[in-house]
C-alpha atoms as a PDB file:
ATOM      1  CA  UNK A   1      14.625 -45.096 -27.245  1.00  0.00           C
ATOM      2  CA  UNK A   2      16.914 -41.826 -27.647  1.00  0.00           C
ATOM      3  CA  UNK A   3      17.280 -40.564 -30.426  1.00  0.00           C
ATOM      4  CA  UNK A   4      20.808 -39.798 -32.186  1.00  0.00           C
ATOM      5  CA  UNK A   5      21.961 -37.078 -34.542  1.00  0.00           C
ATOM      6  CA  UNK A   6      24.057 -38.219 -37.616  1.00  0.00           C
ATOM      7  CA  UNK A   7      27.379 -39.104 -35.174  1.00  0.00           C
ATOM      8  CA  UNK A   8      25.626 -41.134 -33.321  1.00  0.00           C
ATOM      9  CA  UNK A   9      25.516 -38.745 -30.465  1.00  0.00           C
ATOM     10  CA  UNK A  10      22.267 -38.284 -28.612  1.00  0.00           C
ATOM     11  CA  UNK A  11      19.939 -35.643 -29.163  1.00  0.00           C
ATOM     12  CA  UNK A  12      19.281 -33.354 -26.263  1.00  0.00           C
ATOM     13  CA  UNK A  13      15.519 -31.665 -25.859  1.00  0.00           C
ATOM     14  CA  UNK A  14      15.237 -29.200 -23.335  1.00  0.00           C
ATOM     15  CA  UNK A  15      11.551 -28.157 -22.879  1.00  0.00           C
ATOM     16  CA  UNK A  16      10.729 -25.385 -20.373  1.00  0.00           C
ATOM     17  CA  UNK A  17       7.246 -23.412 -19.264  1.00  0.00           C
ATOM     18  CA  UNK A  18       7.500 -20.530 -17.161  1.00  0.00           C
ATOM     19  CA  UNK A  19       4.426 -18.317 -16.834  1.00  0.00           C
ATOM     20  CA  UNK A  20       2.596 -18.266 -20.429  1.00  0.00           C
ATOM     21  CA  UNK A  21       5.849 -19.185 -22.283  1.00  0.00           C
ATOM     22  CA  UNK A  22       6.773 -22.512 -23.305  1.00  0.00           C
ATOM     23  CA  UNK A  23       9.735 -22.790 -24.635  1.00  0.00           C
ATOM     24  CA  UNK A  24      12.133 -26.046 -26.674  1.00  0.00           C
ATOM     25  CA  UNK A  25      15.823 -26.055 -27.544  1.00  0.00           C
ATOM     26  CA  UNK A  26      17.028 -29.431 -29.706  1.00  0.00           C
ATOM     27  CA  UNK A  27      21.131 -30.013 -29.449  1.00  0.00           C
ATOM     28  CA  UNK A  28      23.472 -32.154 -31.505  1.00  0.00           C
ATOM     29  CA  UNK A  29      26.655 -31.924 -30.547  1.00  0.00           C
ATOM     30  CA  UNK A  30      27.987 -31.828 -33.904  1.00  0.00           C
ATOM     31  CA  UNK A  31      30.949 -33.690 -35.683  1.00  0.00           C
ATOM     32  CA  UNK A  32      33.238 -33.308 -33.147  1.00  0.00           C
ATOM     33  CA  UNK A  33      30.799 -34.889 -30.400  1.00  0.00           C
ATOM     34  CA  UNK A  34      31.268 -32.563 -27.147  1.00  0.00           C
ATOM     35  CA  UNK A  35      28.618 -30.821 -26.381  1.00  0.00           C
ATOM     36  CA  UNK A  36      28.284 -26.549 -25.888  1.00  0.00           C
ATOM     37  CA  UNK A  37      31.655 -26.291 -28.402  1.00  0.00           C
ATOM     38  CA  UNK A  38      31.256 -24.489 -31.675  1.00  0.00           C
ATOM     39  CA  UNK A  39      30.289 -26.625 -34.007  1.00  0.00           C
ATOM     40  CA  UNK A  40      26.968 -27.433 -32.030  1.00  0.00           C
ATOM     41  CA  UNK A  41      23.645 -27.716 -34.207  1.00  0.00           C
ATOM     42  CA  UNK A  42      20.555 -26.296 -32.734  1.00  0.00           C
ATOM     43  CA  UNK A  43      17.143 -25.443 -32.777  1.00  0.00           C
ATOM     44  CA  UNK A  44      14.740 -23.731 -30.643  1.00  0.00           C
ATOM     45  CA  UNK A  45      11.027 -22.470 -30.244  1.00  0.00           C
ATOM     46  CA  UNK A  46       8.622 -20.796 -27.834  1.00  0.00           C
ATOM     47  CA  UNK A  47       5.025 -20.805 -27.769  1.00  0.00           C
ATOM     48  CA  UNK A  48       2.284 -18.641 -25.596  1.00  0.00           C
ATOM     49  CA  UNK A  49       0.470 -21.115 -24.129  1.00  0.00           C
ATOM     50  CA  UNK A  50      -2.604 -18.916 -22.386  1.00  0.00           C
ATOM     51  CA  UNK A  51      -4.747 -21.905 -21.237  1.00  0.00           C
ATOM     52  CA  UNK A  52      -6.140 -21.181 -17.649  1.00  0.00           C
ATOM     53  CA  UNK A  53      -4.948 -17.213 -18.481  1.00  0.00           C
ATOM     54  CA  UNK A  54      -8.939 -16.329 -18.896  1.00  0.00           C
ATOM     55  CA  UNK A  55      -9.901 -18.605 -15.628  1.00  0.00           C
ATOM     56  CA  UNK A  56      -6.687 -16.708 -13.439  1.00  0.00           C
ATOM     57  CA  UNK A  57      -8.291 -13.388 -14.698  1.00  0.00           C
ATOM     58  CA  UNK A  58     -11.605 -14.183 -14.249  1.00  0.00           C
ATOM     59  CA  UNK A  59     -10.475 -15.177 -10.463  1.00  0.00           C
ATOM     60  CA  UNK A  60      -8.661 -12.227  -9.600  1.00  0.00           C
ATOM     61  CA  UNK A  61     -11.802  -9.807 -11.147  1.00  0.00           C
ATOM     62  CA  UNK A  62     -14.030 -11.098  -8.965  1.00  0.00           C
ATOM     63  CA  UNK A  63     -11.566 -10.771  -6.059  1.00  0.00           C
ATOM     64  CA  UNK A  64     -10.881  -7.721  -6.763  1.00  0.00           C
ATOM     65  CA  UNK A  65     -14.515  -6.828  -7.197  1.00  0.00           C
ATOM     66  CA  UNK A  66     -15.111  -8.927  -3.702  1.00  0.00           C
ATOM     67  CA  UNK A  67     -12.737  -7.143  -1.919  1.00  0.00           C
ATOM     68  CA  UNK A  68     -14.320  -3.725  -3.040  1.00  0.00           C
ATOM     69  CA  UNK A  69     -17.550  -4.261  -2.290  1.00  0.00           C
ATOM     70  CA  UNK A  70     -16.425  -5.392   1.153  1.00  0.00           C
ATOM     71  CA  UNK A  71     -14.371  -2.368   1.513  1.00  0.00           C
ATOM     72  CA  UNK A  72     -17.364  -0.149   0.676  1.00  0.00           C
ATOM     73  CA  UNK A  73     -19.792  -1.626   2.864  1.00  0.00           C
ATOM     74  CA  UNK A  74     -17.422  -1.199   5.681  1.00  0.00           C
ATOM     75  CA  UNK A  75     -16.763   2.011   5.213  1.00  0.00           C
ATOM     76  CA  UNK A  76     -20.485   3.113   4.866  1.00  0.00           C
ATOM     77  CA  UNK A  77     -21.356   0.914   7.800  1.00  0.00           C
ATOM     78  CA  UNK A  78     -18.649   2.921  10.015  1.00  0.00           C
ATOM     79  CA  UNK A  79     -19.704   6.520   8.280  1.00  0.00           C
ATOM     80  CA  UNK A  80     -23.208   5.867   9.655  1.00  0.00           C
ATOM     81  CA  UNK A  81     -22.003   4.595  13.192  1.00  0.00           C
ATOM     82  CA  UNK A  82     -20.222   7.874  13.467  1.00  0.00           C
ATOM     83  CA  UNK A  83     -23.146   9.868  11.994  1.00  0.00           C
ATOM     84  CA  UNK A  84     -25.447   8.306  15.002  1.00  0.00           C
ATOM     85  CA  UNK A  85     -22.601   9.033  17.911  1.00  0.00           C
ATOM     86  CA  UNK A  86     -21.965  12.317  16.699  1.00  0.00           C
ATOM     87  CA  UNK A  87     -25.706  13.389  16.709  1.00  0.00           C
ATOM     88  CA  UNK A  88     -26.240  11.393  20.028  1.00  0.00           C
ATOM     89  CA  UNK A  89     -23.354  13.409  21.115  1.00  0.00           C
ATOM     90  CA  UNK A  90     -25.166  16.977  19.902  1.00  0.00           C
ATOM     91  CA  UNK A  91     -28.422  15.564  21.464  1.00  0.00           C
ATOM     92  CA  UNK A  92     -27.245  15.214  24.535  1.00  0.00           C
ATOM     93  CA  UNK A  93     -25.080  17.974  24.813  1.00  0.00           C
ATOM     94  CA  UNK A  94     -28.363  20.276  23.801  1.00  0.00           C
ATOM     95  CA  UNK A  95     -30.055  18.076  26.598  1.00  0.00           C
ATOM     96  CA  UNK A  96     -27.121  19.137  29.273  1.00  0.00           C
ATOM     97  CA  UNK A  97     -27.173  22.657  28.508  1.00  0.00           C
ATOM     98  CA  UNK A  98     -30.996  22.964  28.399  1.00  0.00           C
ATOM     99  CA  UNK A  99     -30.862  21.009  32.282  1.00  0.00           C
ATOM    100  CA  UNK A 100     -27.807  23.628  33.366  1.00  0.00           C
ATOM    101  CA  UNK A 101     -29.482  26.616  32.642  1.00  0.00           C
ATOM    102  CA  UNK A 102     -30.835  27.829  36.813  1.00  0.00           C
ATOM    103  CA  UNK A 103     -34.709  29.165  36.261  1.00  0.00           C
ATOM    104  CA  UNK A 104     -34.536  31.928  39.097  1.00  0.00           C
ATOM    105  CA  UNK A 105     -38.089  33.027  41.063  1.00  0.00           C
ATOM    106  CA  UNK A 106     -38.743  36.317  42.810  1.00  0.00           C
ATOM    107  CA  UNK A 107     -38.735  35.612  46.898  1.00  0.00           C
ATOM    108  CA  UNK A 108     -42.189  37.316  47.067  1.00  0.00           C
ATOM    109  CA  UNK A 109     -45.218  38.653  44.826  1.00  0.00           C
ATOM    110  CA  UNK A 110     -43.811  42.412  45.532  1.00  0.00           C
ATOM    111  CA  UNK A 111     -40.097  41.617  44.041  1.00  0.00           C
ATOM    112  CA  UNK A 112     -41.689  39.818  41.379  1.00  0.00           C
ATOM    113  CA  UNK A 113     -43.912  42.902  40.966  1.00  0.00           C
ATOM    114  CA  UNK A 114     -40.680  45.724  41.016  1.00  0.00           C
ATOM    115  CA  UNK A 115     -38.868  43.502  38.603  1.00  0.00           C
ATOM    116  CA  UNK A 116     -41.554  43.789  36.240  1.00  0.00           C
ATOM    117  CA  UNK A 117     -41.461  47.576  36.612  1.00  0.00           C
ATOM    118  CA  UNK A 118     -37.595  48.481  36.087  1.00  0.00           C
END
């Protein structure tokens, strides 16, 4: 059943929700029956609704938290991969130079002997 303001023109209830906000307008059209003209009665209201607001929050902390803990394990895991290659790398490089380096022995007892002396 609609209802009808004292003209006997129907009552129009707008309700809308958009985020946390509900809001309500109630129309009459008034005496002279159009509706949106100047002599239009109405009333309106809005109300926070913040059901599910602690649940969203709750979600996106421990996202956020997730996401961060991920981030930092990644990172450390890929700081100590590139702490191992880069002393692999100095390893081997000490290795190389160690393996380059020519030991040199005397042809005979007597130049071994003169070196020695100079």
């Amino acid at each position: 059943m609609t209802e009808v303001d004292p003209w006997g023109s129907p009552i129009d209830v707008v309700y809308s929700q958009g985020g946390v906000a509900e809001t309500f307008v109630v129309r009459s059209a008034g005496p002279d029956r159009e509706a949106h003209t100047a002599d239009d009665i109405q009333a309106g209201g809005m109300a926070a609704n913040l059901k599910g607001l602690g649940e969203g929050i709750k979600k996106n902390a421990e996202e956020t938290a997730a996401n961060a803990a991920k981030g930092a394990v990644e990172g450390t895991v890929s700081g100590v991969k590139e702490s191992v290659r880069e002393a692999f790398s100095r390893k081997k490089k000490s290795a190389d130079t160690q393996e380059a380096v020519p030991v040199s022995e005397p042809a005979n007892s007597a130049e071994a002997q003169q070196d020695a002396e100079s």
